[in-house]
Protein backbone atom coordinates (compact mmCIF):
# COMPACT_ATOMS: atom_id res chain seq x y z
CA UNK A 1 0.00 0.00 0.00
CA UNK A 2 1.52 3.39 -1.08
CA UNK A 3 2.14 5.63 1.71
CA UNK A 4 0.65 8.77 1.36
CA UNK A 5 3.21 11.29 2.05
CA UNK A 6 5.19 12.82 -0.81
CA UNK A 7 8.19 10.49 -1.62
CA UNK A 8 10.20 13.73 -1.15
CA UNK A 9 9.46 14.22 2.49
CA UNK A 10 12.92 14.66 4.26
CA UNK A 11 12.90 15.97 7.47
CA UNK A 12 15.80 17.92 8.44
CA UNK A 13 14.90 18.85 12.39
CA UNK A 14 13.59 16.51 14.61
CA UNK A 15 10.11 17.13 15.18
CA UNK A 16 9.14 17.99 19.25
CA UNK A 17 6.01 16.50 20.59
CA UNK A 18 3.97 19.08 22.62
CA UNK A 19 2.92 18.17 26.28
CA UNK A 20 -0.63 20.62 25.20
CA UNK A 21 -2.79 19.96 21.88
CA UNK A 22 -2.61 23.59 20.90
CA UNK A 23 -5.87 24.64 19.02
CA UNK A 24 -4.92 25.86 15.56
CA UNK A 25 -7.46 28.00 13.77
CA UNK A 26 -8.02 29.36 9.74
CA UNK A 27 -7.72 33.09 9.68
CA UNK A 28 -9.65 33.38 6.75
CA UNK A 29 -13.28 31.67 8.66
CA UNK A 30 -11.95 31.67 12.59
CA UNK A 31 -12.45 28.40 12.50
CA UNK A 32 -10.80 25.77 14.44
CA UNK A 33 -9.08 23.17 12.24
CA UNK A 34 -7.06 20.95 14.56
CA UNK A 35 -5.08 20.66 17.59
CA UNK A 36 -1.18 20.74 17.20
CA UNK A 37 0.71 17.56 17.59
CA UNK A 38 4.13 18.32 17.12
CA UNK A 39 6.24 21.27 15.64
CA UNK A 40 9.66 22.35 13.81
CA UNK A 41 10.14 26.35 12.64
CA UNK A 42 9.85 24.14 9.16
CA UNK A 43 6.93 21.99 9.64
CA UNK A 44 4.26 20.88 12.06
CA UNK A 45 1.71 18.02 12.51
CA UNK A 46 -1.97 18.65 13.43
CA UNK A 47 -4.91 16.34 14.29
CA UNK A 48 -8.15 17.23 13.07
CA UNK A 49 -12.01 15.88 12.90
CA UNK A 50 -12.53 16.47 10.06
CA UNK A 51 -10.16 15.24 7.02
CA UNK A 52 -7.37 18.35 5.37
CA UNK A 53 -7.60 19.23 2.24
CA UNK A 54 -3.79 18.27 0.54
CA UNK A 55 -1.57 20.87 -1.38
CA UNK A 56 -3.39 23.82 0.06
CA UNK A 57 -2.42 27.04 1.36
CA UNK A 58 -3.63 28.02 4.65
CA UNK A 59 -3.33 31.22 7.08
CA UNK A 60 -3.17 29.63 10.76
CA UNK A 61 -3.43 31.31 14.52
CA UNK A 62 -2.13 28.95 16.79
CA UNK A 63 -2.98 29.93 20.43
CA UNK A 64 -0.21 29.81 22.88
CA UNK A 65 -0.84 27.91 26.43
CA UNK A 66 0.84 31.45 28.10
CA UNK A 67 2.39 34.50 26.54
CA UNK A 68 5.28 34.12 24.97
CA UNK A 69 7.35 37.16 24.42
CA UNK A 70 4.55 39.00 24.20
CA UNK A 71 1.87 37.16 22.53
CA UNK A 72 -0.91 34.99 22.97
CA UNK A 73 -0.96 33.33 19.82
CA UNK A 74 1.19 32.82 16.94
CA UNK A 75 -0.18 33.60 13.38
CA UNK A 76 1.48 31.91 10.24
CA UNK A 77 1.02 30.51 7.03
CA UNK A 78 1.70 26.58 5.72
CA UNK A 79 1.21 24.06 3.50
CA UNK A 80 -0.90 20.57 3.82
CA UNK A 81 1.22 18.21 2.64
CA UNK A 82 -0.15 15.17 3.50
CA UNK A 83 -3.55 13.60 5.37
CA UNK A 84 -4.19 10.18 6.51
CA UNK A 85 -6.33 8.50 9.10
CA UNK A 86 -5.20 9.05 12.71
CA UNK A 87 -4.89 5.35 15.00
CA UNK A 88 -8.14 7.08 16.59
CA UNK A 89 -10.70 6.15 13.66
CA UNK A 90 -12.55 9.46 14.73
CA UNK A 91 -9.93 11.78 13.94
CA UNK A 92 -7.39 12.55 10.82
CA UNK A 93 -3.89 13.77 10.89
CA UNK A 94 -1.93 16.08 8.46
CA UNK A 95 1.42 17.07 7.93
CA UNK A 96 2.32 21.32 7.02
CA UNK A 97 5.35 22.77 5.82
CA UNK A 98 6.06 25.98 7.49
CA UNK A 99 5.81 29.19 5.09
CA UNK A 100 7.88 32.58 5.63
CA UNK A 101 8.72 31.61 8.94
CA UNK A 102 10.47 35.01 10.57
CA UNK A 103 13.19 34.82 13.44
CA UNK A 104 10.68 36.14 15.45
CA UNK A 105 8.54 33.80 15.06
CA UNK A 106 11.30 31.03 15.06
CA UNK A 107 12.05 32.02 18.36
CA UNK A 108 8.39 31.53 19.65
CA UNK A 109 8.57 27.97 18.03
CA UNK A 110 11.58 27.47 20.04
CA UNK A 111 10.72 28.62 23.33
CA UNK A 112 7.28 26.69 22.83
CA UNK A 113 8.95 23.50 22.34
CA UNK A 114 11.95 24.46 24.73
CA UNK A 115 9.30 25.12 27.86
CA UNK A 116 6.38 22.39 26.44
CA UNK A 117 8.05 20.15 24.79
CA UNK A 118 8.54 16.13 25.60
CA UNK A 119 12.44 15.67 25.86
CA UNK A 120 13.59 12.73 24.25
């Protein structure tokens, strides 16, 4: 059965796996489209009830669980690369790439995974 993530997929950072589901939302409709799984400043995963549309560009808000230089959430724009069934038949999961990432916003990804991240 062919896997169905892009052959092409080579992650250069280790993802971080989040001790919170952050809720990520779609600027364009406020709605909520998943909780966040795991995150790089290049990529993140999130799982969702309701199945991602693939090779589509979305503008996210993520909220923060506490400020974080600042800010209570962190907006940004990414990719769907892939979508597949989660082990939980009720939900799906989908991988993003990261768009136009700034250092600023690097640094919140950091310190997000640095203070709520599992440590391997």
């Amino acid at each position: 059965m062919a896997s169905s993530r892009p052959s092409f997929e080579k992650r250069r950072l280790k993802r971080s796996h989040l001790f919170y589901y952050l809720r990520v939302f779609d600027r364009s409709n406020n709605e909520m489209l998943g909780h966040l799984v795991d995150i790089t400043p290049e990529g993140a995963m999130l799982i969702s009830e309701n199945p991602i549309p693939v090779n589509t560009h979305y503008q996210l808000r993520m909220q923060l669980p506490a400020e974080i230089f600042g800010r209570a959430y962190l907006d940004f724009d990414a990719e769907s690369l892939w979508s597949k069934p989660d082990t939980n038949p009720d939900f799906q999961d989908a991988g993003f790439r990261l768009l136009n990432v700034n250092v600023k916003d690097t640094a919140i990804i950091s310190r997000l995974i640095d203070d709520y991240g599992f440590r391997d």
